[in-house]
Protein backbone atom coordinates (compact mmCIF):
# COMPACT_ATOMS: atom_id res chain seq x y z
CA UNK A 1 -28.90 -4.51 -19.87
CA UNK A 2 -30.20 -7.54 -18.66
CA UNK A 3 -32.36 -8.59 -15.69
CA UNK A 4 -28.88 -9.77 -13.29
CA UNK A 5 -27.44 -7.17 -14.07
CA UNK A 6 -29.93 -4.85 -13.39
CA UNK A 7 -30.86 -6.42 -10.14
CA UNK A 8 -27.29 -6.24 -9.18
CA UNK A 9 -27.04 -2.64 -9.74
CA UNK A 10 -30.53 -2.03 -7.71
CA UNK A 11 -29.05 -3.94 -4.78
CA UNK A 12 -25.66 -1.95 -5.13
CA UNK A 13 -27.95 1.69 -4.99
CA UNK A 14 -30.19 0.38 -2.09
CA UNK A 15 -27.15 -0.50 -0.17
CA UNK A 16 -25.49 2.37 -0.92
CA UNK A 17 -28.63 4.56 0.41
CA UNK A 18 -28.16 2.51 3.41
CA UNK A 19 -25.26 3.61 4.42
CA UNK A 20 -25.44 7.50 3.00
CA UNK A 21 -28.65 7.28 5.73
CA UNK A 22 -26.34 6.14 8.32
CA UNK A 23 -26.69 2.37 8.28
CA UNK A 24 -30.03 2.36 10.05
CA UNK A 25 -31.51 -0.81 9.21
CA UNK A 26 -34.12 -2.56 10.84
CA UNK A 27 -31.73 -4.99 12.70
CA UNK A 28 -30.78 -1.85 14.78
CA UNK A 29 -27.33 -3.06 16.11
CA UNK A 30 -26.59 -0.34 18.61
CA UNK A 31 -22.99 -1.25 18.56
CA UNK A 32 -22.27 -0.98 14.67
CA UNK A 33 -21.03 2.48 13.59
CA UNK A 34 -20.06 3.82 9.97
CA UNK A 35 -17.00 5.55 8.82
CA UNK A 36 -17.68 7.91 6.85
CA UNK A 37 -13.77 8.10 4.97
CA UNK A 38 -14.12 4.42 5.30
CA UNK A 39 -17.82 4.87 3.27
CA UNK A 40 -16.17 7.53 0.94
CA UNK A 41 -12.86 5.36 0.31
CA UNK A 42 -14.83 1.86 -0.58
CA UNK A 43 -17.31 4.34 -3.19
CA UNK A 44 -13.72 5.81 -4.91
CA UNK A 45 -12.36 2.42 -5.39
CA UNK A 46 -15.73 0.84 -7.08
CA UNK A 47 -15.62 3.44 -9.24
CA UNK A 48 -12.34 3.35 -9.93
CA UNK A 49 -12.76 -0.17 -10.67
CA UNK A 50 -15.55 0.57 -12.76
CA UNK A 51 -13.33 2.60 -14.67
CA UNK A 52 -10.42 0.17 -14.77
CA UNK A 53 -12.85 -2.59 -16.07
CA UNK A 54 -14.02 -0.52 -18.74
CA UNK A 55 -10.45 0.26 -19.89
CA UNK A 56 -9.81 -2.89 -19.84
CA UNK A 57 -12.76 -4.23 -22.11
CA UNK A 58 -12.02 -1.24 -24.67
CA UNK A 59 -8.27 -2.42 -25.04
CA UNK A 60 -9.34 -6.10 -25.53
CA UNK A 61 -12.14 -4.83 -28.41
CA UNK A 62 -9.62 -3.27 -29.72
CA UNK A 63 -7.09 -5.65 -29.90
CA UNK A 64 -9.09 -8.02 -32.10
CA UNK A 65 -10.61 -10.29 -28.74
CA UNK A 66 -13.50 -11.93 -30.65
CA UNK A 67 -15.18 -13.09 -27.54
CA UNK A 68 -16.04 -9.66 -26.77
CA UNK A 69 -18.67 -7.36 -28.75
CA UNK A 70 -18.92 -3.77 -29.01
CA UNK A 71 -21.76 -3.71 -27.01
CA UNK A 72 -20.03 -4.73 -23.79
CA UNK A 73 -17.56 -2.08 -24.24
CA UNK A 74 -20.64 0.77 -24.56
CA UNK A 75 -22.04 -0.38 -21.38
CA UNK A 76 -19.19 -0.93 -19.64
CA UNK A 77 -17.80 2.52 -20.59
CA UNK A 78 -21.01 4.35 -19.69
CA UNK A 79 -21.75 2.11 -16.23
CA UNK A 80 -18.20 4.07 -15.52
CA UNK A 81 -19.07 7.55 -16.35
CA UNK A 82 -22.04 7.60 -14.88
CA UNK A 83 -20.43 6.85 -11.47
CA UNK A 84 -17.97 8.97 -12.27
CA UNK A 85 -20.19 11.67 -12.96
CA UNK A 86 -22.34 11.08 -9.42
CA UNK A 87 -19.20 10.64 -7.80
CA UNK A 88 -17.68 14.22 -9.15
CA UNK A 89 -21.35 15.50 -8.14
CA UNK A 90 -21.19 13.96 -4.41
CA UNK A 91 -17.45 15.90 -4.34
CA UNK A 92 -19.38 19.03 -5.35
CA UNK A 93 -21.91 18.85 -2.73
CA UNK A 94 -18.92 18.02 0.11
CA UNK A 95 -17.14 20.78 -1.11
CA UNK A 96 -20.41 23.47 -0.82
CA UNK A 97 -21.46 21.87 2.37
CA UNK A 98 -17.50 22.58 3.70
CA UNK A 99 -17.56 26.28 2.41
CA UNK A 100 -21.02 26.53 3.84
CA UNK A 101 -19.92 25.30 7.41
CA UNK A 102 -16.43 27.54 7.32
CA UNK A 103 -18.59 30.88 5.98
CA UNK A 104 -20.68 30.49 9.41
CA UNK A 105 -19.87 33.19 11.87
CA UNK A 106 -19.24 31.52 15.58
């Protein structure tokens, strides 16, 4: 992985910790509030994109495209199930957090 790329996906995780700690940021706009399902729907589609980009890359390796290498389609393919993988884990702790909540006696 090279340095772009790996400053791209830094900026992508600090941004993404941004909003996961509710925006704050030191600008502290009273007036700007987070969606969470809005949050929650823009994380599915990057990694769905993720996904579709690596799919993608593998069928074009495979078909013979000499302008990509194998090595592109490794990364790419990984980069994807690794945010599958911490997006399966953030369903997990939604789901435990929801059962916690509705196994609380009122």
């Amino acid at each position: 992985m090279n340095n772009v790329s790996m400053n791209q996906l830094l900026s992508q995780l600090r941004e993404t910790a941004v909003l996961a700690g509710g925006g704050k940021s030191t600008g502290g706009e009273a007036g700007n509030q987070i969606n969470f399902t809005e949050v929650l729907t823009n994380a599915v589609d990057k990694v769905n994109d993720m996904q579709q980009q690596a799919g993608k890359l593998s069928d074009a390796f495979v078909s013979g495209d000499k302008s990509i290498d194998l090595a592109q389609v490794m990364v790419a393919g990984q980069k994807a199930n690794i945010s599958f993988q911490a997006m399966v884990q953030v369903r997990n702790k939604l789901v435990s957090a929801y059962q916690e909540i509705m196994n609380m006696q009122i």
